[in-house]
C-alpha atoms as a PDB file:
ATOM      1  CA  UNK A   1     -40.953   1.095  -8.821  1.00  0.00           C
ATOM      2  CA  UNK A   2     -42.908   1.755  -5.201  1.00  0.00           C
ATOM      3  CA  UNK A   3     -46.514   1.932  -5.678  1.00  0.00           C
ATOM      4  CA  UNK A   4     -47.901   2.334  -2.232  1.00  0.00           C
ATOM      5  CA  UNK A   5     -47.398   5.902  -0.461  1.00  0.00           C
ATOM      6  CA  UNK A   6     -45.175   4.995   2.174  1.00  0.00           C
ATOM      7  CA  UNK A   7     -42.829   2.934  -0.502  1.00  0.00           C
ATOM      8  CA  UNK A   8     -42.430   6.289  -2.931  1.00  0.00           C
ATOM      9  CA  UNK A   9     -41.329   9.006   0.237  1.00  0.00           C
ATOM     10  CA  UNK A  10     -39.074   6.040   1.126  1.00  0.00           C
ATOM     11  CA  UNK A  11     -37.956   5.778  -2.166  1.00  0.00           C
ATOM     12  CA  UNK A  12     -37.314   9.565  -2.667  1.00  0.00           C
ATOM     13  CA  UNK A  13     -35.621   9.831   0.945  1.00  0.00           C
ATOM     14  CA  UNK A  14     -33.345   7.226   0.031  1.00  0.00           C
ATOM     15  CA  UNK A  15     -31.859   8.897  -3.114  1.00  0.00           C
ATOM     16  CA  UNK A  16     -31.650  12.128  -1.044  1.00  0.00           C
ATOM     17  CA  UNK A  17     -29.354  10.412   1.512  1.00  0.00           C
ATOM     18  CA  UNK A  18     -27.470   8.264  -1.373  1.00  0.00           C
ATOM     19  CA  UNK A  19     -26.341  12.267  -3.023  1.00  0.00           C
ATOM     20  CA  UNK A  20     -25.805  13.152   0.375  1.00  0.00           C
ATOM     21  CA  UNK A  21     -23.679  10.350   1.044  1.00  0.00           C
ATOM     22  CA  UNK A  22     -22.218  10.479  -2.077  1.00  0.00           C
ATOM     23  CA  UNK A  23     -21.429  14.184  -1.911  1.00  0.00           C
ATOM     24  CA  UNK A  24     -19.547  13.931   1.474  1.00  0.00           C
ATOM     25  CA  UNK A  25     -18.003  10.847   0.487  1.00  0.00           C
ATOM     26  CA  UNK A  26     -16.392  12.764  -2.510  1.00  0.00           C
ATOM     27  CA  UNK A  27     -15.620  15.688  -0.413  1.00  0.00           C
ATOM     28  CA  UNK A  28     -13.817  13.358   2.118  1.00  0.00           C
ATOM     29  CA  UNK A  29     -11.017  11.482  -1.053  1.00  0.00           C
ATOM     30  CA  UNK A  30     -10.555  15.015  -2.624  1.00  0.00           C
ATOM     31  CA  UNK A  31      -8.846  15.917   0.851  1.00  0.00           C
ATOM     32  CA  UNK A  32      -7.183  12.633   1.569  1.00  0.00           C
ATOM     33  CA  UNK A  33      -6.068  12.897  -2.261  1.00  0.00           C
ATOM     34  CA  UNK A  34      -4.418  16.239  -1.232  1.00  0.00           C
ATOM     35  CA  UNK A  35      -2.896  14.555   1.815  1.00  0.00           C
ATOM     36  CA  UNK A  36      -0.832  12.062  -0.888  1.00  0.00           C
ATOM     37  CA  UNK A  37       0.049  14.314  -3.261  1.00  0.00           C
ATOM     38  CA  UNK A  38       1.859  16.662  -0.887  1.00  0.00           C
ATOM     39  CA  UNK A  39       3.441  13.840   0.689  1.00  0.00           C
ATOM     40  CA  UNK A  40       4.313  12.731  -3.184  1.00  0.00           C
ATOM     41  CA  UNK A  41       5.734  16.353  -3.589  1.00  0.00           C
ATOM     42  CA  UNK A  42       7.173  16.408  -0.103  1.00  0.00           C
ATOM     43  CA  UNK A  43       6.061  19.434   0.803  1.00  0.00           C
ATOM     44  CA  UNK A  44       6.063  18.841   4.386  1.00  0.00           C
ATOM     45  CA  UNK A  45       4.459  22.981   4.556  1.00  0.00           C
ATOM     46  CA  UNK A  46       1.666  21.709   3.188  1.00  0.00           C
ATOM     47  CA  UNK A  47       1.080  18.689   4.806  1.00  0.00           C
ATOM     48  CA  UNK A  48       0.324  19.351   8.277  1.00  0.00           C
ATOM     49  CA  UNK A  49      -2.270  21.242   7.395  1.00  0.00           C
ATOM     50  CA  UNK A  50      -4.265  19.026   4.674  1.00  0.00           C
ATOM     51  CA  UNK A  51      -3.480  16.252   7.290  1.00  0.00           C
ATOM     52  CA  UNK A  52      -5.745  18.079  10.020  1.00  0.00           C
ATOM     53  CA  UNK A  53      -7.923  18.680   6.922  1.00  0.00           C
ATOM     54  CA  UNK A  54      -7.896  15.501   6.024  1.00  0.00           C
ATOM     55  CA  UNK A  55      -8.948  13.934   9.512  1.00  0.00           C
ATOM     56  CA  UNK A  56     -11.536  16.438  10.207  1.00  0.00           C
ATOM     57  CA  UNK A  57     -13.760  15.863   6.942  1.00  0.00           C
ATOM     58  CA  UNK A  58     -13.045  11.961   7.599  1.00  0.00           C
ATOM     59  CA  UNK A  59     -14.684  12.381  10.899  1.00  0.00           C
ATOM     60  CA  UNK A  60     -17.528  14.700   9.507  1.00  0.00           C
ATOM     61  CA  UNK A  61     -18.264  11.918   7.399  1.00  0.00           C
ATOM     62  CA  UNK A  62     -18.494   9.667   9.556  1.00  0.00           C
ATOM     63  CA  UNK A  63     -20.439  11.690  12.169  1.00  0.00           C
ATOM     64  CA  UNK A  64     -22.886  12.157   8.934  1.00  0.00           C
ATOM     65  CA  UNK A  65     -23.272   8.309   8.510  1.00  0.00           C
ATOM     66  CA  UNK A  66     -21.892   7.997   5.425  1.00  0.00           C
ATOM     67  CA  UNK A  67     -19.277   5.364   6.884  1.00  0.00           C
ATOM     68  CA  UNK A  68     -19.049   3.295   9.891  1.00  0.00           C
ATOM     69  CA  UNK A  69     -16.631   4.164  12.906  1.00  0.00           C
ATOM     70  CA  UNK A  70     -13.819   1.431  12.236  1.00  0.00           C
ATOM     71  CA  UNK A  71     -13.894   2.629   8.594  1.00  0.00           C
ATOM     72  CA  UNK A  72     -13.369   6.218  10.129  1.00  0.00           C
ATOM     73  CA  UNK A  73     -10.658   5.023  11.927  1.00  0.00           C
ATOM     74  CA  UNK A  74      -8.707   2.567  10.005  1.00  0.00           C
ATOM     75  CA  UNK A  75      -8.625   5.910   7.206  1.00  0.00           C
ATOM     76  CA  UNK A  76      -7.086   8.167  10.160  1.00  0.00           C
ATOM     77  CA  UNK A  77      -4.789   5.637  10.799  1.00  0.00           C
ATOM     78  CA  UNK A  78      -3.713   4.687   7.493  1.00  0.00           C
ATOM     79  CA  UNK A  79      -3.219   7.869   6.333  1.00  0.00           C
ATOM     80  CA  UNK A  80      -1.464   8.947   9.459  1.00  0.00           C
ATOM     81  CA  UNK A  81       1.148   6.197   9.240  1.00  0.00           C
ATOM     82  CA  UNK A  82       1.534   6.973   5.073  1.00  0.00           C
ATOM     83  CA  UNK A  83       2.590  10.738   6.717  1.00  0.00           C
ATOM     84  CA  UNK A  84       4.701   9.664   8.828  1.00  0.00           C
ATOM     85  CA  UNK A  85       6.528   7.150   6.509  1.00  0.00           C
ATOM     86  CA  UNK A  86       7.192   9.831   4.257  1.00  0.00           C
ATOM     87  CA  UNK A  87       8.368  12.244   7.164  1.00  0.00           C
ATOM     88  CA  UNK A  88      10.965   9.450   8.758  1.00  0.00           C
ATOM     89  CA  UNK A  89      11.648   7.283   5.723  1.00  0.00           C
ATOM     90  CA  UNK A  90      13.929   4.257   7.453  1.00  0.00           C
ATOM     91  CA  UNK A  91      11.982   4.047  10.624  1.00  0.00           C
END
């Protein structure tokens, strides 16, 4: 455990930003979950719309600094290509 000062308000800013981190990193899987499951369900309604979901809170994320830019964008692009699979099955 920290003992000087400056070692404790680190301490307790650091487990702010880890529930912080941790918060918006749950936030960000509940939507791409939604993403797959409509795709699963192909309910192509529904999918457009938790897709721009989806790719906003992944960018909120990562504007929050809870994950690094390439990490940002490989998600976009992974989940953009799963979409589009699913839309045009033997391209």
């Amino acid at each position: 455990m920290a003992n000087h000062p400056s070692a404790e308000k680190r301490a307790r800013q650091s487990e702010k930003r880890r529930l912080r981190n941790r918060s918006n990193m749950s936030t960000m899987k509940t939507a791409i979950r939604k993403v797959r499951e409509a795709v699963e369900k192909k309910d192509f309604t529904q999918i457009d719309l938790f897709m721009r979901q989806a790719q906003s809170l992944i960018a909120k994320t990562r504007k929050k600094g809870a994950i690094h830019k390439n990490n940002m964008a490989r998600r976009i692009s992974r989940l953009a290509s799963f979409v589009n699979k699913a839309r045009n099955p033997q391209a």
